[in-house]
N, C-alpha and C. Protein backbone atom coordinates (compact mmCIF):
# COMPACT_ATOMS: atom_id res chain seq x y z
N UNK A 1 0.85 -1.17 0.00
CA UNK A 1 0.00 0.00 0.00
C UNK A 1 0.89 1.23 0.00
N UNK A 2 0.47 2.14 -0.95
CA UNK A 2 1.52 3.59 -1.14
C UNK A 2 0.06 4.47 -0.53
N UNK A 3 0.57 5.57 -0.04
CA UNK A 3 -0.26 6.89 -0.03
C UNK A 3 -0.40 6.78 1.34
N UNK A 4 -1.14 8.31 1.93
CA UNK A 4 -1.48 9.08 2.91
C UNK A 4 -1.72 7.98 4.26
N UNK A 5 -1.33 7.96 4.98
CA UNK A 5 -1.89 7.60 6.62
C UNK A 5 -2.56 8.46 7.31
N UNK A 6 -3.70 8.55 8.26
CA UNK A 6 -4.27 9.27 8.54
C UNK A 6 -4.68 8.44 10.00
N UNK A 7 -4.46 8.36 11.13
CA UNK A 7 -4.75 7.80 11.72
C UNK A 7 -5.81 8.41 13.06
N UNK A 8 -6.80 7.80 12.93
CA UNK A 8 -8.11 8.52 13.79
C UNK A 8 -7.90 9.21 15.05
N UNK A 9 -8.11 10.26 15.18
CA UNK A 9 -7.86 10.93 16.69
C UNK A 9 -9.23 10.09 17.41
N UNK A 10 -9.03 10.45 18.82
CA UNK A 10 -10.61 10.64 19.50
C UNK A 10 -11.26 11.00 19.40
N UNK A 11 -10.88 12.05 18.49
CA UNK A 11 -12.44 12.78 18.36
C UNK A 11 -11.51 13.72 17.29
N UNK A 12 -12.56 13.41 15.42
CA UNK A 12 -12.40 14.03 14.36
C UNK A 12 -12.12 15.61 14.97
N UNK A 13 -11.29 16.25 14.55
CA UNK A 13 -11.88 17.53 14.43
C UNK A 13 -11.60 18.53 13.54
N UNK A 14 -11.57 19.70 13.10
CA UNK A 14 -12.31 20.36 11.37
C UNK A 14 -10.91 20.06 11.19
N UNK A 15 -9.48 20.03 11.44
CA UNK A 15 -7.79 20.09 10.94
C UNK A 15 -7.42 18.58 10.38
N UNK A 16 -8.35 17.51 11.21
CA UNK A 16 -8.20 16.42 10.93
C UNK A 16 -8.92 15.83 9.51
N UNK A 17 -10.32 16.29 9.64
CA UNK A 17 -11.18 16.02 8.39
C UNK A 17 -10.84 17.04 7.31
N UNK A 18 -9.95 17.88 7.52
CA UNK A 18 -9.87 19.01 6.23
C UNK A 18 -8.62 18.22 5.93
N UNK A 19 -7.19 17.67 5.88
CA UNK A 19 -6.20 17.01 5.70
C UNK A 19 -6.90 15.53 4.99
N UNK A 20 -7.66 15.14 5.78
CA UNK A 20 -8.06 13.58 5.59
C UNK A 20 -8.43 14.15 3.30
N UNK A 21 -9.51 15.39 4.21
CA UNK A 21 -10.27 15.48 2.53
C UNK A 21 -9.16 16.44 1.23
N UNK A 22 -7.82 16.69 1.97
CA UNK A 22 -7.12 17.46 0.92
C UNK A 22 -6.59 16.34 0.08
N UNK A 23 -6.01 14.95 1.23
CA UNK A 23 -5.55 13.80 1.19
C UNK A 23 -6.31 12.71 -0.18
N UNK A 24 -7.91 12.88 -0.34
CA UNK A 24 -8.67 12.08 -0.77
C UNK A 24 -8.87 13.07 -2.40
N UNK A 25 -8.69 14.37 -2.00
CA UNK A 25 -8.16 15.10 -3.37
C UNK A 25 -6.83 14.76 -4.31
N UNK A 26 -6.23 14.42 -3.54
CA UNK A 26 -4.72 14.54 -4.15
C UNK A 26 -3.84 12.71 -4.16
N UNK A 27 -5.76 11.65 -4.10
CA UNK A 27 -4.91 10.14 -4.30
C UNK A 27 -5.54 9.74 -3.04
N UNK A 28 -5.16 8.84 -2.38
CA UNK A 28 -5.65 7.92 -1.39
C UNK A 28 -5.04 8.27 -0.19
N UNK A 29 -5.98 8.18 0.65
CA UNK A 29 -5.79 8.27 2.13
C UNK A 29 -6.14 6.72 2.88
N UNK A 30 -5.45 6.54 3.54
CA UNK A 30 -6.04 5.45 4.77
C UNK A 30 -6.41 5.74 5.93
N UNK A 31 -7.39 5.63 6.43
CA UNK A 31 -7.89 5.58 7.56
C UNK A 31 -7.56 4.51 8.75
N UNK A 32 -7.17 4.46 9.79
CA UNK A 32 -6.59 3.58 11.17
C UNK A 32 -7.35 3.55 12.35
N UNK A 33 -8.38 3.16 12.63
CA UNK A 33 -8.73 3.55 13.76
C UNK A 33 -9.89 2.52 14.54
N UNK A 34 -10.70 3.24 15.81
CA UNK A 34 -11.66 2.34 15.91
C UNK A 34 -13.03 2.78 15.21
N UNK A 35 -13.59 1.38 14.74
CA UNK A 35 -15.02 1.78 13.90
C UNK A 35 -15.95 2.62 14.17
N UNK A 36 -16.47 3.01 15.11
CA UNK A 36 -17.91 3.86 15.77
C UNK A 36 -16.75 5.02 15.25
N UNK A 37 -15.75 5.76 15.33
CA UNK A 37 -15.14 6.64 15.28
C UNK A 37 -15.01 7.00 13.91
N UNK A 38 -14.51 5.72 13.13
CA UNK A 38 -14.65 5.95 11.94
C UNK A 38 -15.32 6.40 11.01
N UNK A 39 -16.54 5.40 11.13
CA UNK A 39 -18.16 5.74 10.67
C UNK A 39 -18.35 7.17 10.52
N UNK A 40 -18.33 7.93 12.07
CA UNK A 40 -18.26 9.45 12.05
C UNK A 40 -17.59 10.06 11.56
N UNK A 41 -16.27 9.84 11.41
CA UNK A 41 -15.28 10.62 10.48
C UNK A 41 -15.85 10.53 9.21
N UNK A 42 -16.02 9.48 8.66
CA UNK A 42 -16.62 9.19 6.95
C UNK A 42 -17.68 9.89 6.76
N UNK A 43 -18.58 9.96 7.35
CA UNK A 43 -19.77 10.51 7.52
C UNK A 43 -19.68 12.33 7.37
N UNK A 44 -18.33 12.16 8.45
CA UNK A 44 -17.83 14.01 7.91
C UNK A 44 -17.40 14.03 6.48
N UNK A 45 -16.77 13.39 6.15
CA UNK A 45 -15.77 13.48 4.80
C UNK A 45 -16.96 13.16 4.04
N UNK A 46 -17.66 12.74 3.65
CA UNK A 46 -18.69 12.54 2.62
C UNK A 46 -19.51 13.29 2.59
N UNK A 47 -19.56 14.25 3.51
CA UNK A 47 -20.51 15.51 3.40
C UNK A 47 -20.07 16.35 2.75
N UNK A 48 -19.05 16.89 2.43
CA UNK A 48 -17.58 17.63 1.43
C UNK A 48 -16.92 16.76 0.58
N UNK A 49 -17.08 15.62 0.66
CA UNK A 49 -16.03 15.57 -0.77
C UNK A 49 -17.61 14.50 -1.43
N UNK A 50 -17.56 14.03 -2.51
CA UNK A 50 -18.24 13.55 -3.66
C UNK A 50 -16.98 12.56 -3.68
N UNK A 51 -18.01 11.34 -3.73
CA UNK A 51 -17.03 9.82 -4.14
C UNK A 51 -18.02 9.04 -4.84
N UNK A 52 -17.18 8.39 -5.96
CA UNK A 52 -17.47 7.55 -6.80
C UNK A 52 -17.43 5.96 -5.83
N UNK A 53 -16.81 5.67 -5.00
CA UNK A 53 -16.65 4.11 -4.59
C UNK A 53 -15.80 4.64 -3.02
N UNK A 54 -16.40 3.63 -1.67
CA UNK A 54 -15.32 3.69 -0.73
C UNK A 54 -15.34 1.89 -0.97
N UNK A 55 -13.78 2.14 -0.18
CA UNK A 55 -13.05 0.53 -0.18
C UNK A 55 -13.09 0.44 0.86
N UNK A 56 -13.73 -0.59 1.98
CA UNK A 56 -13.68 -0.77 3.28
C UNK A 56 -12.86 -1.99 3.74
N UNK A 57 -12.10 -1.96 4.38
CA UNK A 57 -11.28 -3.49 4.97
C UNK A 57 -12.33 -3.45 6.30
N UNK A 58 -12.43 -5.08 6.39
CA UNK A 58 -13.08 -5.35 7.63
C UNK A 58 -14.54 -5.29 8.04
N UNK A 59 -15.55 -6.75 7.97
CA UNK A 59 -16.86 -6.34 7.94
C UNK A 59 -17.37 -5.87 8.93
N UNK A 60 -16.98 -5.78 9.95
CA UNK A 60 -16.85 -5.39 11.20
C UNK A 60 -17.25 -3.46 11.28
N UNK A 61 -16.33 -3.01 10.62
CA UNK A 61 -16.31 -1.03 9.78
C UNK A 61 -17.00 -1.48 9.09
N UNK A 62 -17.02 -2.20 7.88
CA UNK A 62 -18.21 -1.70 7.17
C UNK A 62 -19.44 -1.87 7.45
N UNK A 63 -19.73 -2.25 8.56
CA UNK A 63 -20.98 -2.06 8.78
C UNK A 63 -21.45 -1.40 9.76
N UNK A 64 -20.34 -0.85 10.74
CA UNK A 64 -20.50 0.38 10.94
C UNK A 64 -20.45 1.96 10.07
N UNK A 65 -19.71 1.94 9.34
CA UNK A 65 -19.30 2.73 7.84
C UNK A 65 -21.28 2.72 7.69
N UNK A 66 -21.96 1.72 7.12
CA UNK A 66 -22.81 1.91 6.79
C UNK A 66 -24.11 2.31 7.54
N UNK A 67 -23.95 1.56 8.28
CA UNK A 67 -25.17 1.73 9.27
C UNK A 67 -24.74 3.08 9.60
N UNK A 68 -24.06 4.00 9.90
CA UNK A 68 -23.80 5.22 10.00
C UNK A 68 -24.69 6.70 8.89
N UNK A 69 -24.34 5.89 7.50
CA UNK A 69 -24.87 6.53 6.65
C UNK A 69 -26.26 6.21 5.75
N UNK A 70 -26.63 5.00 7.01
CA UNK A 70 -28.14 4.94 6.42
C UNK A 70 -28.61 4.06 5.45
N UNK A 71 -27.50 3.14 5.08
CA UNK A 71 -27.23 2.32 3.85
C UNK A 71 -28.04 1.01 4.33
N UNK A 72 -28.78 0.13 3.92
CA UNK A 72 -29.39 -0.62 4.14
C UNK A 72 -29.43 -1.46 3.40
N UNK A 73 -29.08 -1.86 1.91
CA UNK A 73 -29.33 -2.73 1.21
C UNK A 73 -27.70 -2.30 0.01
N UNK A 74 -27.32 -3.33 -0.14
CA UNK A 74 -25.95 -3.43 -1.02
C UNK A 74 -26.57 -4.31 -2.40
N UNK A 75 -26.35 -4.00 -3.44
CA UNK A 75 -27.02 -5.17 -4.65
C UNK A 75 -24.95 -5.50 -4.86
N UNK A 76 -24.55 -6.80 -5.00
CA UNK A 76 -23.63 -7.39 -5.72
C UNK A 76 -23.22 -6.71 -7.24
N UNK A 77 -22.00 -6.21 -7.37
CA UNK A 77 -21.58 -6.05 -9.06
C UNK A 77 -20.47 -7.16 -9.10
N UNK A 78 -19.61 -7.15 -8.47
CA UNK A 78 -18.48 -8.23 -8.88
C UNK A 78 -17.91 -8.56 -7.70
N UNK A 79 -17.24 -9.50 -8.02
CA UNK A 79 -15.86 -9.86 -6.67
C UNK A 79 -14.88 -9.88 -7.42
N UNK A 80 -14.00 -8.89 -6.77
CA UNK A 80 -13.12 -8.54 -7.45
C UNK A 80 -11.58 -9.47 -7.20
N UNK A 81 -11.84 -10.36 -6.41
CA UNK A 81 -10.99 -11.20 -5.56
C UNK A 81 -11.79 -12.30 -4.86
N UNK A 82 -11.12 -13.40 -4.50
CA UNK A 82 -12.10 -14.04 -3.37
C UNK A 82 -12.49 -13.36 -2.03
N UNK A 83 -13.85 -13.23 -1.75
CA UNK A 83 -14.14 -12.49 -1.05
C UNK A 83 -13.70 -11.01 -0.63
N UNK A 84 -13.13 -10.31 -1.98
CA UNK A 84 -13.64 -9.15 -2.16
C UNK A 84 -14.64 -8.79 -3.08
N UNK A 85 -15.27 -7.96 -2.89
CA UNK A 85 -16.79 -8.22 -3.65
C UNK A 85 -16.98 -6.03 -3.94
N UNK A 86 -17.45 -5.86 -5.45
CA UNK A 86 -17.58 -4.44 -5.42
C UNK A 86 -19.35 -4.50 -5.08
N UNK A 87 -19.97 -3.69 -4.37
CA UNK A 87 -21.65 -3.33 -4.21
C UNK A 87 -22.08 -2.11 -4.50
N UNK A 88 -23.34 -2.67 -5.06
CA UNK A 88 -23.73 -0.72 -5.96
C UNK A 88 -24.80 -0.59 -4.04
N UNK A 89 -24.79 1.09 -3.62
CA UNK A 89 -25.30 1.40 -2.13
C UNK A 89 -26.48 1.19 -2.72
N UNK A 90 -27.45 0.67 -2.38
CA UNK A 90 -28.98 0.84 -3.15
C UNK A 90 -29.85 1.54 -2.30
N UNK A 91 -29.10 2.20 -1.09
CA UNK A 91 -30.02 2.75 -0.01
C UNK A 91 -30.99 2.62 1.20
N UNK A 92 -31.67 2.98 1.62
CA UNK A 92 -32.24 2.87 2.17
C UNK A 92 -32.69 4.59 3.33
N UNK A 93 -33.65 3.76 4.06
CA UNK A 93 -34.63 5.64 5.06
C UNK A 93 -33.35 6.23 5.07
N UNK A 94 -33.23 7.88 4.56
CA UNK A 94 -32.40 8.57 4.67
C UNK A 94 -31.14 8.40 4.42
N UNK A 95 -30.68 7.54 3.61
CA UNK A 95 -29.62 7.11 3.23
C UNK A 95 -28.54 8.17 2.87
N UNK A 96 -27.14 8.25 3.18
CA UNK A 96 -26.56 9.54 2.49
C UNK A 96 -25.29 8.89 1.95
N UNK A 97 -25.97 7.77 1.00
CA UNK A 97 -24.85 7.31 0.42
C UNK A 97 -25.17 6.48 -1.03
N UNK A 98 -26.38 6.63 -1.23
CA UNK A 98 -27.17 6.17 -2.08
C UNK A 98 -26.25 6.07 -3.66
N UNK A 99 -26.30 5.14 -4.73
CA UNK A 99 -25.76 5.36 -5.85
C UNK A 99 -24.75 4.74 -5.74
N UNK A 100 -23.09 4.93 -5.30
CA UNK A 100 -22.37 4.78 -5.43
C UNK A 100 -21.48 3.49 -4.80
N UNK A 101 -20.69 3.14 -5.24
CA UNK A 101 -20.01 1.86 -4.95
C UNK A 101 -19.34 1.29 -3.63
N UNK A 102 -19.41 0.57 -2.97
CA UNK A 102 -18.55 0.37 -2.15
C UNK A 102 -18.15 -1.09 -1.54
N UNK A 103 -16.78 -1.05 -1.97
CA UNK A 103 -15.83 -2.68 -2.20
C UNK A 103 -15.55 -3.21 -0.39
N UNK A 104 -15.98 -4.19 -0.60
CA UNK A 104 -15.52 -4.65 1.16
C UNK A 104 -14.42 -5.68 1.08
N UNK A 105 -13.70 -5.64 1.82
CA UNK A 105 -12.66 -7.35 1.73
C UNK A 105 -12.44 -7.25 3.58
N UNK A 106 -12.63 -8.57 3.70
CA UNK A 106 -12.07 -8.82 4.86
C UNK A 106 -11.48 -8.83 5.60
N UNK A 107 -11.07 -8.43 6.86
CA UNK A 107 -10.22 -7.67 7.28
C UNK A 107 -8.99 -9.19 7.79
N UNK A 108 -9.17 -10.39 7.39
CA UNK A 108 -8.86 -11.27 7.71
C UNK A 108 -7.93 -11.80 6.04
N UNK A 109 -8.29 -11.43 5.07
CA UNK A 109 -7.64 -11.44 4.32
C UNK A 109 -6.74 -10.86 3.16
N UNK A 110 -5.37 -10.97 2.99
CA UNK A 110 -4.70 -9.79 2.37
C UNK A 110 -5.13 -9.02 0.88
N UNK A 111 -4.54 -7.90 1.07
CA UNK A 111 -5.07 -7.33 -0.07
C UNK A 111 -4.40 -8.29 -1.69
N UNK A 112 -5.48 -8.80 -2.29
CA UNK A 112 -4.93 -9.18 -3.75
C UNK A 112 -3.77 -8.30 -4.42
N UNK A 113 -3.18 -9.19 -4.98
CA UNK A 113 -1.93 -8.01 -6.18
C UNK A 113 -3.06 -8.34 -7.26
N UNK A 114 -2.49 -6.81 -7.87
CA UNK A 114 -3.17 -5.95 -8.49
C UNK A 114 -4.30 -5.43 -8.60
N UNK A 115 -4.80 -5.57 -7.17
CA UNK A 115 -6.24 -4.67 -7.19
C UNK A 115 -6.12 -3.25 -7.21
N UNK A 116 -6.57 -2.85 -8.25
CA UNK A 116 -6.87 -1.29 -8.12
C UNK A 116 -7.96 -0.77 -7.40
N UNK A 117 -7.56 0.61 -5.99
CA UNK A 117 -8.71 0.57 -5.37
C UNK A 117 -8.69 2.40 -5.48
């Protein structure tokens, strides 16, 4: 893995989420942290930046990641790996994530060579 580290404070705050989102401008950032924390951070960053796809390690975050933003139903597009899998958000009540893609892999198994994420 090349690019940005970003590792979760206790508590997001505007220096942390403005870096995270200069970071997600300028190539990939990673996120480090614990999930309930996370969720909220993402939840900040997706209110300002516009994304085509998040990549989540670990079903554990992503379903905090989601349940955060209201996401309720994932439809299958591909697996892009064994048990990595890409999902179109299909939404759900108040969803603020509706449309767009988001790849999960397990936090139990390594990232494939040559996945582009």
């Amino acid at each position: 893995r090349d690019g940005t580290v970003r590792y979760l404070p206790a508590v997001p705050d505007e220096e942390w989420i403005g870096g995270v989102v200069e970071a997600l401008r300028g190539g990939r950032a990673f996120i480090a942290g614990r999930k309930e924390e996370l969720a909220e951070a993402v939840e900040m960053i997706l209110s300002r930046v516009t994304v085509g796809e998040l990549v989540i390690e670990g079903g554990a975050t992503a379903y905090a990641i989601l349940e955060r933003l209201g996401i309720e139903r994932l439809v299958p597009e591909r697996e892009l790996a064994p048990g990595v899998v890409r999902m179109r958000a299909a939404g759900g009540a108040g969803a603020r994530g509706s449309g767009y893609c988001v790849t999960v892999k397990p936090g139990s198994y390594p990232w494939p060579d040559g996945l582009t994420y």
